[in-house]
C-alpha atoms as a PDB file:
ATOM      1  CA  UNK A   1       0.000   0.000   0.000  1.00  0.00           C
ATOM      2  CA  UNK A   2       1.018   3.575  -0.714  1.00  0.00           C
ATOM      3  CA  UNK A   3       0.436   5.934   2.320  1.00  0.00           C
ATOM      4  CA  UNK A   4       2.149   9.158   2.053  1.00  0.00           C
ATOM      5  CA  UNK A   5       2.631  10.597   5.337  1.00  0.00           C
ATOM      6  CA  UNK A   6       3.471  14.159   6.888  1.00  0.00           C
ATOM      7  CA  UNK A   7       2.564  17.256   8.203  1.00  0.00           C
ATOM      8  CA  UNK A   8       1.360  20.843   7.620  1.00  0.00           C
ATOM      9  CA  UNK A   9       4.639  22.637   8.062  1.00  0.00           C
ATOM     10  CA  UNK A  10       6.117  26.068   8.001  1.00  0.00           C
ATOM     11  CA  UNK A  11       7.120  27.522   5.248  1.00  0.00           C
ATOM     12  CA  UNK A  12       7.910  30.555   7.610  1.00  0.00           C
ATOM     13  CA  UNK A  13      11.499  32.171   5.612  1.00  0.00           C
ATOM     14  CA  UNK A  14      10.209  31.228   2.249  1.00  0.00           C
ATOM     15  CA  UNK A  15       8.261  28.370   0.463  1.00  0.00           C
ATOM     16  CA  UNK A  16      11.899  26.226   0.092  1.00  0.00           C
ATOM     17  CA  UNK A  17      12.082  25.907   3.336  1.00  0.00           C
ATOM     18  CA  UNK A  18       8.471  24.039   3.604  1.00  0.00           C
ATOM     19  CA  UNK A  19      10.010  20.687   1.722  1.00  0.00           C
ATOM     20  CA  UNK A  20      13.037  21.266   4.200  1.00  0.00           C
ATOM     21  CA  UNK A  21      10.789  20.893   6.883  1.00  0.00           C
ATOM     22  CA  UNK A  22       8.602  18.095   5.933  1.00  0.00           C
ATOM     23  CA  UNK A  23      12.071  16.371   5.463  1.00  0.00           C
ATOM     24  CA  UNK A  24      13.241  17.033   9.057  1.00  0.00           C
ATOM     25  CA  UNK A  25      10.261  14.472  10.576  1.00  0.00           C
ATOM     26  CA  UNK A  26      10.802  11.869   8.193  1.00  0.00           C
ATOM     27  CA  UNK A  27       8.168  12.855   6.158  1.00  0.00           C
ATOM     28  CA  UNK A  28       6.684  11.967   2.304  1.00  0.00           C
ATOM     29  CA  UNK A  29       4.089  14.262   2.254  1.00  0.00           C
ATOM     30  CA  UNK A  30       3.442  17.539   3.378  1.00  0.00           C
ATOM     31  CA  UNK A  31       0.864  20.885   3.400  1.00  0.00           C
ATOM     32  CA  UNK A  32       1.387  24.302   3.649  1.00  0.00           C
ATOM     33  CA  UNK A  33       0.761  27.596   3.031  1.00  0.00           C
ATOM     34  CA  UNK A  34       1.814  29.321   0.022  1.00  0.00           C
ATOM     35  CA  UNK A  35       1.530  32.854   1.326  1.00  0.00           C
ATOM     36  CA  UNK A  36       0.313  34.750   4.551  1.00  0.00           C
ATOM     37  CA  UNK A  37      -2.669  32.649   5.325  1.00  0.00           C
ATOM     38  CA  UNK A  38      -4.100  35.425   7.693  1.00  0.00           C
ATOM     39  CA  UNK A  39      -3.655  38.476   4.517  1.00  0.00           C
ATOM     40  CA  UNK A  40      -5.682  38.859   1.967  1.00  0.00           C
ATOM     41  CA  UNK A  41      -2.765  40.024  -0.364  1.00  0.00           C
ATOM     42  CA  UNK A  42       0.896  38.654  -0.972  1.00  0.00           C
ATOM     43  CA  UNK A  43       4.164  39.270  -2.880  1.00  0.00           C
ATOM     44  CA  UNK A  44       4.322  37.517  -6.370  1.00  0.00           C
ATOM     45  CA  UNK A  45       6.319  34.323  -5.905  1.00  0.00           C
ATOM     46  CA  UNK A  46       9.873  35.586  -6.810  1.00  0.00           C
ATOM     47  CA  UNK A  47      11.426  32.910  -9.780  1.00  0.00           C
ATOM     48  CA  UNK A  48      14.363  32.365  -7.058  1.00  0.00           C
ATOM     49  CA  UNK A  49      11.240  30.952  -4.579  1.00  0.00           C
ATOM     50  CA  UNK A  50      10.268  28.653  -7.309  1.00  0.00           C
ATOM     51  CA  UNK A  51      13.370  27.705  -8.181  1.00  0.00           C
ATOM     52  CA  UNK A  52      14.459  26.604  -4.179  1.00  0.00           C
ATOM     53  CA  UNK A  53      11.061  25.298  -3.740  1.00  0.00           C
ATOM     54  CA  UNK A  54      11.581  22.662  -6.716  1.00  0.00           C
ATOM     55  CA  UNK A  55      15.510  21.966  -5.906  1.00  0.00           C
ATOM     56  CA  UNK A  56      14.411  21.267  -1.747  1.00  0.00           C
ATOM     57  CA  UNK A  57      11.974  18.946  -2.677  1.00  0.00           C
ATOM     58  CA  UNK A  58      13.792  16.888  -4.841  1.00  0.00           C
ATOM     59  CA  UNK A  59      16.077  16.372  -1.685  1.00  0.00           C
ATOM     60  CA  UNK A  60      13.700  15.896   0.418  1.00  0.00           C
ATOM     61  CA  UNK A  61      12.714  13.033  -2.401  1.00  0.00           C
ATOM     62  CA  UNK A  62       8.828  13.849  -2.263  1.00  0.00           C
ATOM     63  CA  UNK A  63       6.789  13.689  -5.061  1.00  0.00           C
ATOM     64  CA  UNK A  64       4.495  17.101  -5.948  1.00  0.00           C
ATOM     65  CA  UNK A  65       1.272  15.396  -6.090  1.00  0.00           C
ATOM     66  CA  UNK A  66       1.809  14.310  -2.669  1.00  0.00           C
ATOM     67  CA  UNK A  67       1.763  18.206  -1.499  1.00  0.00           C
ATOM     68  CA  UNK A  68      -0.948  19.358  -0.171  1.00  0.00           C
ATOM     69  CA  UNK A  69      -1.029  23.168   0.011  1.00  0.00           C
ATOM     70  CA  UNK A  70      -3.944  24.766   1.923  1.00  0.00           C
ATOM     71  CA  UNK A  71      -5.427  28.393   1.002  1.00  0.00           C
ATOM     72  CA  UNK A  72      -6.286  31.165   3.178  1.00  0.00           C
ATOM     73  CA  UNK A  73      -9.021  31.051   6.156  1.00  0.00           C
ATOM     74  CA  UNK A  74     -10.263  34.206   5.114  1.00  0.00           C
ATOM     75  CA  UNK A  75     -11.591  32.846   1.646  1.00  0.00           C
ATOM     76  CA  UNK A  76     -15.153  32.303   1.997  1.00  0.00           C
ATOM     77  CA  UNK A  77     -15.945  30.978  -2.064  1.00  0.00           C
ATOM     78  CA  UNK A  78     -19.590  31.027  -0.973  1.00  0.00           C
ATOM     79  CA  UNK A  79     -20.075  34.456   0.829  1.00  0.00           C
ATOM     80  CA  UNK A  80     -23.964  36.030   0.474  1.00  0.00           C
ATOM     81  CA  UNK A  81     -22.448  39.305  -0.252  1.00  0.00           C
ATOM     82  CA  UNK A  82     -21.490  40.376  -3.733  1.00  0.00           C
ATOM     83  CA  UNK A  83     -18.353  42.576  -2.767  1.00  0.00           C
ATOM     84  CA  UNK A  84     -17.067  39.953  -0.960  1.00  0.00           C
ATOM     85  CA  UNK A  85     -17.501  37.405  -2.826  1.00  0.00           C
ATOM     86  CA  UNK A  86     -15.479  38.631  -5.556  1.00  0.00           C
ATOM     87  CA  UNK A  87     -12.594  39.186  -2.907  1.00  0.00           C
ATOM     88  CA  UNK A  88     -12.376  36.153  -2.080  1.00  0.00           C
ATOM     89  CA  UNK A  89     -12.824  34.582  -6.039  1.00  0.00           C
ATOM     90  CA  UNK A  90      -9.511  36.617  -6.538  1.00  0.00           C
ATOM     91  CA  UNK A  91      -7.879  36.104  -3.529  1.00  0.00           C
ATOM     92  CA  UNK A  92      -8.816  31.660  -4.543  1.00  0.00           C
ATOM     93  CA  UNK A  93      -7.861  32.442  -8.523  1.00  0.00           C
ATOM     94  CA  UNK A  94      -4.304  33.926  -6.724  1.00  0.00           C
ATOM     95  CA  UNK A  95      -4.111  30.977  -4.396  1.00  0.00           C
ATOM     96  CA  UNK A  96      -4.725  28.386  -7.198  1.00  0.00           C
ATOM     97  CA  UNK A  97      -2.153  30.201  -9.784  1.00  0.00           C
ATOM     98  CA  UNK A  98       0.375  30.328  -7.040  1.00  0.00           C
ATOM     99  CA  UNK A  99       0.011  25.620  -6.839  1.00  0.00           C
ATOM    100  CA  UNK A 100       0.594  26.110 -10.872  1.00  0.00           C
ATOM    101  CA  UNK A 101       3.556  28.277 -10.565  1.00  0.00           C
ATOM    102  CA  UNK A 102       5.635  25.413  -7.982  1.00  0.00           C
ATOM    103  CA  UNK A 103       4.688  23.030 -10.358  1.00  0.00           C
ATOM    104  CA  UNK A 104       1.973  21.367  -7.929  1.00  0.00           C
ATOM    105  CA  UNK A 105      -1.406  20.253  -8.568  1.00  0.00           C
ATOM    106  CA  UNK A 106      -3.360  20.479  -5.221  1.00  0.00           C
ATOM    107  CA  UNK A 107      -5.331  23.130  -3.909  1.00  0.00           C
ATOM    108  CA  UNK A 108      -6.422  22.159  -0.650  1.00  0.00           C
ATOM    109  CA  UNK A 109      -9.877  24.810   0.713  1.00  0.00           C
ATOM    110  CA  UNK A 110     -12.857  25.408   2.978  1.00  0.00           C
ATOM    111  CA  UNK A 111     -15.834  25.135   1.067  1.00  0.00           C
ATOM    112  CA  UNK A 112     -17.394  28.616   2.744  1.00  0.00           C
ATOM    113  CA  UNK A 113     -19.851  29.943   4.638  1.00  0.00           C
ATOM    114  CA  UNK A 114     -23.605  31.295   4.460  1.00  0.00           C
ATOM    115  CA  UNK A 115     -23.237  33.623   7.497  1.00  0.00           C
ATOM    116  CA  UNK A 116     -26.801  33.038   7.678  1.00  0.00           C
ATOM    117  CA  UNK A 117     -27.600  35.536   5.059  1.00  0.00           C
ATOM    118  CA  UNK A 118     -28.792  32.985   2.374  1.00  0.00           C
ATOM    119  CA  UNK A 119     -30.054  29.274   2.104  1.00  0.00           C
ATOM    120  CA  UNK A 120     -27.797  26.117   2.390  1.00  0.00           C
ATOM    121  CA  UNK A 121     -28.286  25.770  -1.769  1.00  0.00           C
ATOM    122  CA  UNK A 122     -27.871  29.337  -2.717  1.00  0.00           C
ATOM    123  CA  UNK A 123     -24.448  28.809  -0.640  1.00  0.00           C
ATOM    124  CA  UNK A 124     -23.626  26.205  -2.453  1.00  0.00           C
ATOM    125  CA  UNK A 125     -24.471  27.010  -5.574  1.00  0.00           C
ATOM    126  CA  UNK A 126     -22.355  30.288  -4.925  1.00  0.00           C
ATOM    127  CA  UNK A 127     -19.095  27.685  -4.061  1.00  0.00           C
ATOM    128  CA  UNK A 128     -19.654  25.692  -7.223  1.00  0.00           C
ATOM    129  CA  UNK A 129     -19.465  28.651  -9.373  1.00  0.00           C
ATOM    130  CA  UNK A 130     -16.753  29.705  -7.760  1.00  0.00           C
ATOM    131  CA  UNK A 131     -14.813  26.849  -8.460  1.00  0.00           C
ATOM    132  CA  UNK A 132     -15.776  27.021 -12.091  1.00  0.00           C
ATOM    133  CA  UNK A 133     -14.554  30.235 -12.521  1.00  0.00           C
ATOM    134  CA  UNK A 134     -11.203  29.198 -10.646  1.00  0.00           C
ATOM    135  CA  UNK A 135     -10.779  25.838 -12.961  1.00  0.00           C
ATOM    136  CA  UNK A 136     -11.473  28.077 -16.178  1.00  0.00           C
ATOM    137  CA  UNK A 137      -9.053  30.965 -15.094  1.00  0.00           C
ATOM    138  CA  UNK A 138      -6.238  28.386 -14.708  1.00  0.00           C
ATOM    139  CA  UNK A 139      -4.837  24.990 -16.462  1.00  0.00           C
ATOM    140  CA  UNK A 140      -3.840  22.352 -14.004  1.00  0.00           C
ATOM    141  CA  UNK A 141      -4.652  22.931 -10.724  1.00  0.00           C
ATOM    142  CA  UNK A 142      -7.074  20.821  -9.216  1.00  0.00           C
ATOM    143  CA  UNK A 143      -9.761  21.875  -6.539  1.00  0.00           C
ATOM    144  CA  UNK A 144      -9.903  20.550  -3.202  1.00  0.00           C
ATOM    145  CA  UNK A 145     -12.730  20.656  -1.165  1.00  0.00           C
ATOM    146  CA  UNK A 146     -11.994  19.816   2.532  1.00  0.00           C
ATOM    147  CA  UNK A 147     -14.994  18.467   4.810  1.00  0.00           C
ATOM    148  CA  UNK A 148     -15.998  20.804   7.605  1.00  0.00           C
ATOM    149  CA  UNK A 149     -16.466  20.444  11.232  1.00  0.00           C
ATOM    150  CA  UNK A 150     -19.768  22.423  10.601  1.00  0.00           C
ATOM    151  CA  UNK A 151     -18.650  25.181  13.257  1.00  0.00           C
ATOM    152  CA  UNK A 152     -20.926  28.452  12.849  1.00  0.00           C
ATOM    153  CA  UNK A 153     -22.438  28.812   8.985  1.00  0.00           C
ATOM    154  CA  UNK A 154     -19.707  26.480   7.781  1.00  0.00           C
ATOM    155  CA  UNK A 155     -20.909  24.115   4.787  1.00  0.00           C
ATOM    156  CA  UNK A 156     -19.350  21.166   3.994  1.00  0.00           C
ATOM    157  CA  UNK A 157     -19.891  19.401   7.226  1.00  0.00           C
ATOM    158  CA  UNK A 158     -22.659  16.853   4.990  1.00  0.00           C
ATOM    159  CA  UNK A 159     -20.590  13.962   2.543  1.00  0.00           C
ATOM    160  CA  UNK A 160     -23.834  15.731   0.885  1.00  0.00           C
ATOM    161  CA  UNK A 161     -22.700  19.082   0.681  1.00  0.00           C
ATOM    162  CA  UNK A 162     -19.852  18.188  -0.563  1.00  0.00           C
ATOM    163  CA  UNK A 163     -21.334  15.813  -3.929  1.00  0.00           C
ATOM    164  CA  UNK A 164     -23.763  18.392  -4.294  1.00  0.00           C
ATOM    165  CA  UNK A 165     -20.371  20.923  -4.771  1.00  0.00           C
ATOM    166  CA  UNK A 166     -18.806  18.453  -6.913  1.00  0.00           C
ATOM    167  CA  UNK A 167     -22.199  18.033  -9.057  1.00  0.00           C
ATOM    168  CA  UNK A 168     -22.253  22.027 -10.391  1.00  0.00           C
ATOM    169  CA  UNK A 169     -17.988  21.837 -11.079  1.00  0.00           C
ATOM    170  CA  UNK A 170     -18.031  21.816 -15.098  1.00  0.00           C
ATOM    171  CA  UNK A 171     -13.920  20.317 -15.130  1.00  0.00           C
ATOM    172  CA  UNK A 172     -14.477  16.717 -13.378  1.00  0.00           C
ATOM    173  CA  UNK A 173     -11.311  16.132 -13.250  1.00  0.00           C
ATOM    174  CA  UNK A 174     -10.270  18.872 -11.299  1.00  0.00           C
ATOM    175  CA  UNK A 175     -12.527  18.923  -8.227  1.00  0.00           C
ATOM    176  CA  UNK A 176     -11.542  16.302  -5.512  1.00  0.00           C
ATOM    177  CA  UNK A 177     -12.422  15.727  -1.701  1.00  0.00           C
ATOM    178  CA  UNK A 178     -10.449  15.650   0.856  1.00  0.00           C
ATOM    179  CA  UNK A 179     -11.357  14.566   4.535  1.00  0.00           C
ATOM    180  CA  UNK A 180     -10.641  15.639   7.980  1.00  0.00           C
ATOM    181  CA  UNK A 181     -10.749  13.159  10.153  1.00  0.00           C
ATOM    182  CA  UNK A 182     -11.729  15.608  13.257  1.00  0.00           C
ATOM    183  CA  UNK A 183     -13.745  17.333  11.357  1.00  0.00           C
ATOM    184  CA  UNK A 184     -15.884  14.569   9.591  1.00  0.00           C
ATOM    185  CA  UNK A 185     -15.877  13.248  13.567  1.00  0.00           C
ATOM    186  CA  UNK A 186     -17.104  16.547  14.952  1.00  0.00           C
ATOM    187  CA  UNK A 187     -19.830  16.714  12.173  1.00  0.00           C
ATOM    188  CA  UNK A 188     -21.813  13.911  13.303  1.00  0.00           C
ATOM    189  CA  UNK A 189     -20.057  10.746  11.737  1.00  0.00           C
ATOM    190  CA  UNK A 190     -18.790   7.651  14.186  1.00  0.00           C
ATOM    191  CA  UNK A 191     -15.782   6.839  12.973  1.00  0.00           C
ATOM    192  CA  UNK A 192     -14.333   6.100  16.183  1.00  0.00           C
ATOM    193  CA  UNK A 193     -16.574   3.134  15.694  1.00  0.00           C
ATOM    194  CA  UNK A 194     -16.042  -0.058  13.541  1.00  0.00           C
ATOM    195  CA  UNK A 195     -19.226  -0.057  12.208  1.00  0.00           C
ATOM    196  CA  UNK A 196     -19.712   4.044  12.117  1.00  0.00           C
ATOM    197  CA  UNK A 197     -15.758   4.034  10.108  1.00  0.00           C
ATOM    198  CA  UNK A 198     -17.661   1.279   7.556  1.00  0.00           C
ATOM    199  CA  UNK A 199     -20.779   3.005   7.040  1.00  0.00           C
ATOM    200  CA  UNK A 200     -18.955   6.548   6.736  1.00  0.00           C
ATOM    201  CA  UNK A 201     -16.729   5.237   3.590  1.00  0.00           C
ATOM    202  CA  UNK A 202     -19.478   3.126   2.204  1.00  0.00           C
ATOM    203  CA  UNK A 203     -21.249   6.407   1.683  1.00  0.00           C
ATOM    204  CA  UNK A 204     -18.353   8.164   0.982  1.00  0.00           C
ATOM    205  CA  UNK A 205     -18.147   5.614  -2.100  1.00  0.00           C
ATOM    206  CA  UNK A 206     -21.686   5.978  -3.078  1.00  0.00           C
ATOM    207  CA  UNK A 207     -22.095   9.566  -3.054  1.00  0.00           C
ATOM    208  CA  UNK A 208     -18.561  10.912  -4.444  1.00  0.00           C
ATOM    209  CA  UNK A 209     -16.302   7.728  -5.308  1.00  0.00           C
ATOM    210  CA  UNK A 210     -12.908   6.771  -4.102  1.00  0.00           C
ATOM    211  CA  UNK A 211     -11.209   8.518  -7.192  1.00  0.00           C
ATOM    212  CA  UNK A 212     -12.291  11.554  -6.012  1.00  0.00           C
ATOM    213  CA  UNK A 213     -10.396  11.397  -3.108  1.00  0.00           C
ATOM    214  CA  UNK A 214      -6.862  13.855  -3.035  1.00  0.00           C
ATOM    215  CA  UNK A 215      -6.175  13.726   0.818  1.00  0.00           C
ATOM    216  CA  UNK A 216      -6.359  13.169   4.211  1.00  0.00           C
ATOM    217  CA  UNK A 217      -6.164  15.097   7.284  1.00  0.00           C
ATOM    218  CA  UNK A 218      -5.337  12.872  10.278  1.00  0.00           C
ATOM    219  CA  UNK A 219      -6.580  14.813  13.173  1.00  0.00           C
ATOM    220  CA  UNK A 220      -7.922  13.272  16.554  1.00  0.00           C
ATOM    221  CA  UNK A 221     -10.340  15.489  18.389  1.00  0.00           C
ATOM    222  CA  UNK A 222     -10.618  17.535  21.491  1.00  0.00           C
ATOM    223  CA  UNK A 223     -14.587  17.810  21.354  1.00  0.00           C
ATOM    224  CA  UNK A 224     -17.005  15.212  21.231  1.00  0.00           C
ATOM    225  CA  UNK A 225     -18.851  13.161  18.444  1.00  0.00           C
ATOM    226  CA  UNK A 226     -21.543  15.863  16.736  1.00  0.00           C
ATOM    227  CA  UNK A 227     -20.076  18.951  18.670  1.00  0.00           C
ATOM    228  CA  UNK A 228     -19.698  20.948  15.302  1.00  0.00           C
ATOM    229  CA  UNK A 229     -16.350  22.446  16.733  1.00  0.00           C
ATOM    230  CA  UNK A 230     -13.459  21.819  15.502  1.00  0.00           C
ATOM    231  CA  UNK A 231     -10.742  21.536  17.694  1.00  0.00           C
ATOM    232  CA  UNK A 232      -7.254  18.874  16.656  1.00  0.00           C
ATOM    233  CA  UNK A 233      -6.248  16.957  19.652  1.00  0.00           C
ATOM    234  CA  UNK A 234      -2.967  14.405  19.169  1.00  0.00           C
ATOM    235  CA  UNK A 235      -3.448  11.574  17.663  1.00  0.00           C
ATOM    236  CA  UNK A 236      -4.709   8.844  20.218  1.00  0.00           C
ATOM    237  CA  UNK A 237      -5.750  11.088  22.886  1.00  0.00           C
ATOM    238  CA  UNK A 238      -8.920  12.671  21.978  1.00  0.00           C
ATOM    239  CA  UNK A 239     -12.230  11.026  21.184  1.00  0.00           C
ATOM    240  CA  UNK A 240     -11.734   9.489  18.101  1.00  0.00           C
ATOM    241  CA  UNK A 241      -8.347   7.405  19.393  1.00  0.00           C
ATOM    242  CA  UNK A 242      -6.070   5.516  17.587  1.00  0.00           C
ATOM    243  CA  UNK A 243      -8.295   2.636  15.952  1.00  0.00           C
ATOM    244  CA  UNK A 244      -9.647   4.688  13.666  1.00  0.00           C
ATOM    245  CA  UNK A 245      -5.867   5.606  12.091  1.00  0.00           C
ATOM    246  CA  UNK A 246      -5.158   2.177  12.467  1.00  0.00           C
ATOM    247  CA  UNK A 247      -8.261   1.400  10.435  1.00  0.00           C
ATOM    248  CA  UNK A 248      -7.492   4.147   7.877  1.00  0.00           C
ATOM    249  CA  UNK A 249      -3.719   2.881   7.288  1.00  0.00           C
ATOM    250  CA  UNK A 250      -5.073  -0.974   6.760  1.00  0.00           C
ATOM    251  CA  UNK A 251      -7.539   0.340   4.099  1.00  0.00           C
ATOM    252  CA  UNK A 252      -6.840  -0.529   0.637  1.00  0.00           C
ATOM    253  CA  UNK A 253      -9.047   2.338  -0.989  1.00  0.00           C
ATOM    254  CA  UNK A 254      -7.437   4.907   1.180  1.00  0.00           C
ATOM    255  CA  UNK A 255      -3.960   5.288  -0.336  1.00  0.00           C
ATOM    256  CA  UNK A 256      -1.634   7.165  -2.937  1.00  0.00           C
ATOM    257  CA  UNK A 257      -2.949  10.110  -1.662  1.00  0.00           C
ATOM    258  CA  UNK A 258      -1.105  12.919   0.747  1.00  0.00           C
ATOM    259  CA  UNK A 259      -2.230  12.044   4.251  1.00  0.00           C
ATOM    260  CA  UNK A 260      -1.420  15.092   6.421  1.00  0.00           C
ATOM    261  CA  UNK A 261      -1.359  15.753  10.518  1.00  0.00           C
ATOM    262  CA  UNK A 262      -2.079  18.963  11.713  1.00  0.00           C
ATOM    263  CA  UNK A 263      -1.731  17.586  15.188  1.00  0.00           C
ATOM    264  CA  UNK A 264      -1.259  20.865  17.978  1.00  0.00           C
ATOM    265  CA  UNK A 265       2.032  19.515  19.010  1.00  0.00           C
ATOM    266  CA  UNK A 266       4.847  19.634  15.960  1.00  0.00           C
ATOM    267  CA  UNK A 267       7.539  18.000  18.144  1.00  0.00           C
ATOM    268  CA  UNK A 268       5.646  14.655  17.947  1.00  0.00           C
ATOM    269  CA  UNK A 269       4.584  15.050  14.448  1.00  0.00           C
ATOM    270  CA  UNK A 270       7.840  12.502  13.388  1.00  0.00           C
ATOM    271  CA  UNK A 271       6.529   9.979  16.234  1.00  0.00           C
ATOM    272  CA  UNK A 272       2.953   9.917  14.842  1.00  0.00           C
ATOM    273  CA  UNK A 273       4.086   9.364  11.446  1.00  0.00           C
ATOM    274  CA  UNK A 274       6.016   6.815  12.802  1.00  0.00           C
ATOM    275  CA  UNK A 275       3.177   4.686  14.958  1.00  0.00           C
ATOM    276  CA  UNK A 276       1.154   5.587  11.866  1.00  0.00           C
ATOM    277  CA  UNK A 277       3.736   3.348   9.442  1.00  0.00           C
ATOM    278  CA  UNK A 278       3.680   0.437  11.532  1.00  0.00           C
ATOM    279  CA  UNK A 279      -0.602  -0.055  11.041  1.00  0.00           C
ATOM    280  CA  UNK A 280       0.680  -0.658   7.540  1.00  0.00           C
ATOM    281  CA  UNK A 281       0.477  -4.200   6.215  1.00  0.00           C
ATOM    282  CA  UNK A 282       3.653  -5.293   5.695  1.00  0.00           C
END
């Protein structure tokens, strides 16, 4: 089985240093963020950023599709307000052209938010054309749409939501899922349970389909099943505990994808990857 593992690191210094890190905790996978994640504007990527960016992960011997980068928290693709909106479709178009430019493929984003302005579908139907104009505006990139914790307005938190997204986006082949294990917990889905892990991929399959599928976040968390708040606890010692990694590292649909801790404790980020490993069938 191919299971990709690492982290969201810091790419604090410059985007070369992000393989650099991913490196230093054994990783072969990694997210993060391509610019200032809490600014709605950035510097243009300077050719000598590229250039590092490509040479340190070559070292660090990790494959691009296996990167994961993640856009900014203040992108809401589905905002009810027209101004905004169009921020944010600029500030995602600038997010998306900045993956082509490193020679990635993965756009890793919150679907949005309604704010309680507007319905569920008029929310979603805002997202999807989002993404459209995104997927047109660009050539490679491909999509991402992360599952929610369902915290505030947030959509997403529904496998629903989520095929419903996937439904309106005109390029197939650029739209893909990925889950958050804390998230998809905190939501409403018992995957801390054999049964409740089963039926959550069984739909999964049904509704979206395994292809689909770009990445993982491996999160345990610090609130309890259906508390729509999303809070990462360590791996093992929140309320989802370690069967349910164990379960996802055994599964033979869940692999050749980036699977990505963002765990709130970096120094033990190379000891979970490394309890994570040894689930693997050998």
């Amino acid at each position: 089985m191919i299971k990709p593992l690492g982290a969201h690191v810091s790419a604090s210094g410059g985007v070369g240093n992000a393989p650099i890190n991913a490196h230093d905790i054994g990783a072969d996978a990694f997210a993060f963020f391509t610019k200032n994640q809490k600014q709605w504007k950035a510097p243009p990527l300077k050719e000598e950023d590229i250039e590092s960016f490509g040479t340190e992960l070559t070292k660090a011997h990790i494959e691009p599709k296996y990167v994961l980068p993640h856009d900014s928290y203040l992108i809401n693709l589905g905002h009810p307000e027209a101004q905004k909106l169009a921020i944010s479709r600029k500030a995602f178009l600038v997010e998306m052209e900045r993956v082509e430019q490193l020679g990635l493929t993965l756009l890793n984003f919150h679907p949005g938010s309604h704010l309680k302005q507007i319905t569920e579908e008029e929310c979603l139907e805002r997202i999807g054309e989002s993404v459209n104009r995104a997927l047109d505006a660009t050539t490679t990139a491909v999509a991402v749409l992360e599952c929610t914790a369902g915290q505030g307005s947030n959509l997403g938190y529904k496998l629903e939501h989520l095929a419903a997204i996937m439904g309106m986006v005109e390029q197939k082949d650029r739209v893909g899922i990925c889950i958050d294990t804390a998230h998809a917990f905190a939501a409403g889905y018992a995957i801390h349970e054999r049964t409740g892990f089963d039926e959550f991929w069984a739909e999964f399959e049904e509704l979206i389909g395994f292809d689909a599928l770009k990445g993982l976040h491996l999160n345990d968390s610090k609130k309890e099943l259906a508390s729509r708040v999303d809070r990462h606890a360590p791996l093992g010692e929140g309320f989802i505990g370690w069967g349910t990694f164990e379960w996802i590292m055994q599964h033979d649909k869940i692999q050749d994808v980036p699977m990505i801790l963002e765990t709130p404790e970096p120094d033990r980020w190379a000891e979970e990857i490394t309890q994570l490993r040894s689930f693997v069938p050998s």
